[in-house]
C-alpha atoms as a PDB file:
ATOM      1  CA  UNK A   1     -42.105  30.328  27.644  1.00  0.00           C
ATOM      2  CA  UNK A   2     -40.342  32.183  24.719  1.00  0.00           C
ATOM      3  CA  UNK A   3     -37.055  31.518  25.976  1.00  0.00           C
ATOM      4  CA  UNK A   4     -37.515  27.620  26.722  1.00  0.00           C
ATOM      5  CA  UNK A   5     -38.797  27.550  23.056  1.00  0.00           C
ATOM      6  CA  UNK A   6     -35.429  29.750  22.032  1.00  0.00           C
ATOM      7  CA  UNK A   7     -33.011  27.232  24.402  1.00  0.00           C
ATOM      8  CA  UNK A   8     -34.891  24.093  22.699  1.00  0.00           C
ATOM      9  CA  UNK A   9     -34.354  25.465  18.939  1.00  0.00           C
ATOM     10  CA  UNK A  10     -30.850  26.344  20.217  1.00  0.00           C
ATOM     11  CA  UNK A  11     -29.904  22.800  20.829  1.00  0.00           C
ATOM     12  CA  UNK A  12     -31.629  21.299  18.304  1.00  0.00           C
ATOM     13  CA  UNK A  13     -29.961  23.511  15.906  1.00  0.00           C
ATOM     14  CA  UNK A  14     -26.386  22.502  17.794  1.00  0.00           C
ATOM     15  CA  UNK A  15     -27.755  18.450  17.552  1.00  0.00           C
ATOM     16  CA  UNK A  16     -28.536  18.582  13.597  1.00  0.00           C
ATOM     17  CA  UNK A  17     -25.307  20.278  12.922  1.00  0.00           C
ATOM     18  CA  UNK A  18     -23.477  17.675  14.723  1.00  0.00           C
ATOM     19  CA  UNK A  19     -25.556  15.019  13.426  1.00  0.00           C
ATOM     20  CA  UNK A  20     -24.597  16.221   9.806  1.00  0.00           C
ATOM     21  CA  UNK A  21     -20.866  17.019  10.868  1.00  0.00           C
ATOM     22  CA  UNK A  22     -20.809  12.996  12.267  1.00  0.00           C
ATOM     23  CA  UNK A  23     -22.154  11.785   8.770  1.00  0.00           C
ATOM     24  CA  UNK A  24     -20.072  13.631   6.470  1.00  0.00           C
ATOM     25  CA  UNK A  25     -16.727  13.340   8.393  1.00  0.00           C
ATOM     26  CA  UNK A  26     -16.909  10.142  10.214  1.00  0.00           C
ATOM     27  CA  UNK A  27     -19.376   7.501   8.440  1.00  0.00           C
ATOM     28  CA  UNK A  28     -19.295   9.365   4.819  1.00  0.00           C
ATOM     29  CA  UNK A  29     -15.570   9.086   4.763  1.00  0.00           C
ATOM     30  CA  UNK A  30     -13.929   8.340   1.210  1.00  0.00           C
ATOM     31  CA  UNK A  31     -11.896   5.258   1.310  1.00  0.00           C
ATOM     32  CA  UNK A  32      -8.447   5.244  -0.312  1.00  0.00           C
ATOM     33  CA  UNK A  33      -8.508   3.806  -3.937  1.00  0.00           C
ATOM     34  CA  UNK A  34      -5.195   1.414  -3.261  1.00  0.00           C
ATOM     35  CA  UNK A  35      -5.034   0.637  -6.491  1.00  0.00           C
ATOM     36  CA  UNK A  36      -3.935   3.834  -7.909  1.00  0.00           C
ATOM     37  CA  UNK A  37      -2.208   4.778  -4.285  1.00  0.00           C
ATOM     38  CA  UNK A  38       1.782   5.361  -4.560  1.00  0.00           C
ATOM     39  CA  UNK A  39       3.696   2.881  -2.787  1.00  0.00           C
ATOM     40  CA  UNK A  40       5.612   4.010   0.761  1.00  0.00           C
ATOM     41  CA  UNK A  41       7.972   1.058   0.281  1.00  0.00           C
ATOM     42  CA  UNK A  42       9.524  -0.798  -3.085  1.00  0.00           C
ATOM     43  CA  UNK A  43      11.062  -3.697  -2.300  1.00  0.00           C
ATOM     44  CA  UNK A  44      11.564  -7.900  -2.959  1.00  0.00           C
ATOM     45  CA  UNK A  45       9.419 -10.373  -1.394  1.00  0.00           C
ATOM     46  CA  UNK A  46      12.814 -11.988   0.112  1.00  0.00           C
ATOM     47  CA  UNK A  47      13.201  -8.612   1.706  1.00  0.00           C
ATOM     48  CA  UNK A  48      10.363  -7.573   3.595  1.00  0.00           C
ATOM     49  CA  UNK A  49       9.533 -11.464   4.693  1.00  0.00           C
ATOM     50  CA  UNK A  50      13.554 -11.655   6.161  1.00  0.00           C
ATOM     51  CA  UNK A  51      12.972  -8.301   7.796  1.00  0.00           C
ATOM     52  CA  UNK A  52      10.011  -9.616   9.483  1.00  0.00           C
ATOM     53  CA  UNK A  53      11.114 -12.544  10.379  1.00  0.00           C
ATOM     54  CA  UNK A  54      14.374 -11.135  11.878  1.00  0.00           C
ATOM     55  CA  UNK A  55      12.592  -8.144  13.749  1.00  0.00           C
ATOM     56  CA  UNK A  56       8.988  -8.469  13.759  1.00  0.00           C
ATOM     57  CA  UNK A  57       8.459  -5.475  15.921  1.00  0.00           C
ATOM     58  CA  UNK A  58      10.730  -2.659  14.023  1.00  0.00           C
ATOM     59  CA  UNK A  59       9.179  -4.863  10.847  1.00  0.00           C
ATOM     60  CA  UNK A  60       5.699  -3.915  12.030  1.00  0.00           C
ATOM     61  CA  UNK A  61       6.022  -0.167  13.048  1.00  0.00           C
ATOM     62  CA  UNK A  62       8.030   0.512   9.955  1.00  0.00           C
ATOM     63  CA  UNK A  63       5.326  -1.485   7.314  1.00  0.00           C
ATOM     64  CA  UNK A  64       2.088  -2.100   8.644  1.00  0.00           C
ATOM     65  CA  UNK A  65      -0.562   0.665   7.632  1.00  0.00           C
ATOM     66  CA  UNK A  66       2.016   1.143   4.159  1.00  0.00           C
ATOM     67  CA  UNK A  67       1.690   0.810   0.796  1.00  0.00           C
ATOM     68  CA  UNK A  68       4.517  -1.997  -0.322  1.00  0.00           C
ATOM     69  CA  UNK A  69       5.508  -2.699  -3.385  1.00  0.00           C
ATOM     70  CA  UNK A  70       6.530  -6.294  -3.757  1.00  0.00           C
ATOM     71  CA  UNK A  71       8.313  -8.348  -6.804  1.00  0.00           C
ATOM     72  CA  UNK A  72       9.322 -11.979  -6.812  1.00  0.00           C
ATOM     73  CA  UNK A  73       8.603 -15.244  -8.055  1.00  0.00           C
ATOM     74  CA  UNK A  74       4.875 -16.020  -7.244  1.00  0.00           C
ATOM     75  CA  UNK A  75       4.395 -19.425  -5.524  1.00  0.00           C
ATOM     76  CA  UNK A  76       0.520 -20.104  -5.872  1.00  0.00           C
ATOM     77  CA  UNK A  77      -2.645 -18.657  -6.218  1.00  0.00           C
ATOM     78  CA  UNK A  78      -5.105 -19.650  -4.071  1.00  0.00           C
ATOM     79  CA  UNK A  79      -9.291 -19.370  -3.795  1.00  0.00           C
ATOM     80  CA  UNK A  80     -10.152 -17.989   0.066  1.00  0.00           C
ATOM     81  CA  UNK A  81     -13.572 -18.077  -0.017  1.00  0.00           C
ATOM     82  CA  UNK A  82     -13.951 -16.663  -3.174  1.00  0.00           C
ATOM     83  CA  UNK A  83     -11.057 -13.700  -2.746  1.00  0.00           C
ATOM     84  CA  UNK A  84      -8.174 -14.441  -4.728  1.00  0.00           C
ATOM     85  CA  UNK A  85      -4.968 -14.500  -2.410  1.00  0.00           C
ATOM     86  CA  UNK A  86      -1.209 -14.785  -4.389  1.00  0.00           C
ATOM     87  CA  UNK A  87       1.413 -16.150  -2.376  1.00  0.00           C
ATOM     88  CA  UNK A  88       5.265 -15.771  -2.092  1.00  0.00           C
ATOM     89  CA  UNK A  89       6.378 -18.809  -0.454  1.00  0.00           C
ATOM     90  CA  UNK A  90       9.739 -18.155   1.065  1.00  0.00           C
ATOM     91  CA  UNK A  91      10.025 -20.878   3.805  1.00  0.00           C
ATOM     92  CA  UNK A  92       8.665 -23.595   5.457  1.00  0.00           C
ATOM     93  CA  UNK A  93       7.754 -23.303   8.497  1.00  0.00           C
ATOM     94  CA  UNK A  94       6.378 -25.948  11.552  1.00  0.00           C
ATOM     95  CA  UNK A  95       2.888 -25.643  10.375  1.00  0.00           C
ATOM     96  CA  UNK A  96       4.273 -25.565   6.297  1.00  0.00           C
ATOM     97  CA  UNK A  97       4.778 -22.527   3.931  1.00  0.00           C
ATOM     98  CA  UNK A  98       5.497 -19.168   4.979  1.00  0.00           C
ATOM     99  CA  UNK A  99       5.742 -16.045   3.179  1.00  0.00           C
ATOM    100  CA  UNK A 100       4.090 -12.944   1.774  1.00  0.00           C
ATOM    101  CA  UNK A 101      -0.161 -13.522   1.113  1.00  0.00           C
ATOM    102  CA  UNK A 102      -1.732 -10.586  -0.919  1.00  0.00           C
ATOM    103  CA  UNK A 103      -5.642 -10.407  -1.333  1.00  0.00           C
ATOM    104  CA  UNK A 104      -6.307  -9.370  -4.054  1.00  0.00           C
ATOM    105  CA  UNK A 105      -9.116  -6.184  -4.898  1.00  0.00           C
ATOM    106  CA  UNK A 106     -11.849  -7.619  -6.774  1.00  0.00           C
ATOM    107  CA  UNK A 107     -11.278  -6.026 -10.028  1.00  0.00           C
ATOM    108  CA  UNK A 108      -7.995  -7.753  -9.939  1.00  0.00           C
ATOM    109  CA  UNK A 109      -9.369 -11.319  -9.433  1.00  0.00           C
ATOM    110  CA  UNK A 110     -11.336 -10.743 -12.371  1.00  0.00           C
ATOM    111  CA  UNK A 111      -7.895 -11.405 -14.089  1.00  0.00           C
ATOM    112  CA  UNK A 112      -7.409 -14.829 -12.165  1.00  0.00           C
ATOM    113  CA  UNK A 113      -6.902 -16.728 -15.011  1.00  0.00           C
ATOM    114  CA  UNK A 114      -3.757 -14.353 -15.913  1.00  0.00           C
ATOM    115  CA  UNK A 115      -1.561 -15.586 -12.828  1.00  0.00           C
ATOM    116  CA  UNK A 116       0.554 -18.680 -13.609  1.00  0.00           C
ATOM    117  CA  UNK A 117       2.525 -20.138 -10.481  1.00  0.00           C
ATOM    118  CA  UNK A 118       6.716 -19.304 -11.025  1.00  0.00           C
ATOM    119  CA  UNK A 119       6.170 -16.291 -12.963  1.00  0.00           C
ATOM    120  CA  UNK A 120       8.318 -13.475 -12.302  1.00  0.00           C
ATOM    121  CA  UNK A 121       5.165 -11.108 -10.994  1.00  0.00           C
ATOM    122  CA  UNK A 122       5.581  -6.987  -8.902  1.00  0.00           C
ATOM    123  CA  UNK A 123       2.409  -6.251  -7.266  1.00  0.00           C
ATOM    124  CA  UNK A 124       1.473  -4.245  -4.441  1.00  0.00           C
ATOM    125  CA  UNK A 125      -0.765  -4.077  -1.128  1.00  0.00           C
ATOM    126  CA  UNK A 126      -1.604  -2.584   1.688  1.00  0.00           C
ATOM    127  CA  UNK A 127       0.403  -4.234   4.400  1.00  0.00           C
ATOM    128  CA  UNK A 128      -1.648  -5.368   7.774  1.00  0.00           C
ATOM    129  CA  UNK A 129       0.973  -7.550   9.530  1.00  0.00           C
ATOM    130  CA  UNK A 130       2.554 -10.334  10.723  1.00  0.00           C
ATOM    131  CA  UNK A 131       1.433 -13.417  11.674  1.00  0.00           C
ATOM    132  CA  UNK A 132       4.353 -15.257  12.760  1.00  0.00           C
ATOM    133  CA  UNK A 133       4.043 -17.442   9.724  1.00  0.00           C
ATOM    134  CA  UNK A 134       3.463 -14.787   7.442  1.00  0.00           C
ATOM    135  CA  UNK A 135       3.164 -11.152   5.896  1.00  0.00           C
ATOM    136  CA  UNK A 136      -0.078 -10.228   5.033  1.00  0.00           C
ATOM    137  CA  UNK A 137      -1.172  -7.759   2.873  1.00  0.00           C
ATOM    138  CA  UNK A 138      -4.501  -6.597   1.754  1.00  0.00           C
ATOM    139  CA  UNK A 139      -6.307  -4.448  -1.635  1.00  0.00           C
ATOM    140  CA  UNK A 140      -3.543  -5.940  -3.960  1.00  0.00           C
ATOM    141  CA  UNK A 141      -3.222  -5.276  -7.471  1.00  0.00           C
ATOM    142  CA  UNK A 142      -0.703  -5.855 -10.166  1.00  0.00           C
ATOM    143  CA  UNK A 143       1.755  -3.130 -11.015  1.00  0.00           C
ATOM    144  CA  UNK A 144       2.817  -2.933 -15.312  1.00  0.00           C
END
């Protein structure tokens, strides 16, 4: 009886260590703060959209999951559903503008009213892809 007791505590032991190993490492996991993060990539909006759109697949394995930093003319800022977005519009397209969309982090949007459509503007974002109209990007935020 002593040793089913011993082989019980054993594994229960082994199941709370893994339980607290799963927490910490897996669901506990700090997120990267983008906003102070160092860009991979510096480069114009004209750029990285005509690299897409000339090779979407070397495009994509060399800038999605990256840091970019992006400068050029901004084209519009728009309200998605209450997350800013600032566009680069650098075409048009069969279903109308195309370019570089950056969501903005939150803290940035705060600062909404600071964006004025044709200013010269560098920001930067974590890019996620390409959606054959597009470059999207993700946890924006304005570089000084």
């Amino acid at each position: 009886m002593k040793k089913w007791i011993g082989i019980i505590g054993a594994l229960a032991l082994i199941g709370v260590t893994v339980a607290v190993m799963v927490y910490v490492f897996v669901i506990n996991k700090p997120h990267p703060d983008y906003e102070k993060a160092n860009p991979d990539y510096f480069m114009t909006a004209e750029a990285l959209f005509g690299s897409f759109r000339e090779d979407a697949q070397t495009a994509s394995e060399m800038y999605n999951g990256k840091i970019i930093q992006v400068s050029g003319q901004l084209s519009s800022v728009e309200d998605v559903n209450g997350q800013l977005v600032l566009c680069f519009v650098l075409g048009e397209g069969m279903f109308g503008e195309e370019g570089i969309r950056i969501s903005m982090i939150p803290s940035e949007a705060l600062q909404s009213n600071s964006f004025v459509e044709g200013q010269d503007i560098t920001l930067k974002g974590y890019c996620t892809g390409f959606n054959d109209t597009d470059v999207v990007m993700s946890q924006g935020s304005i570089i000084n």
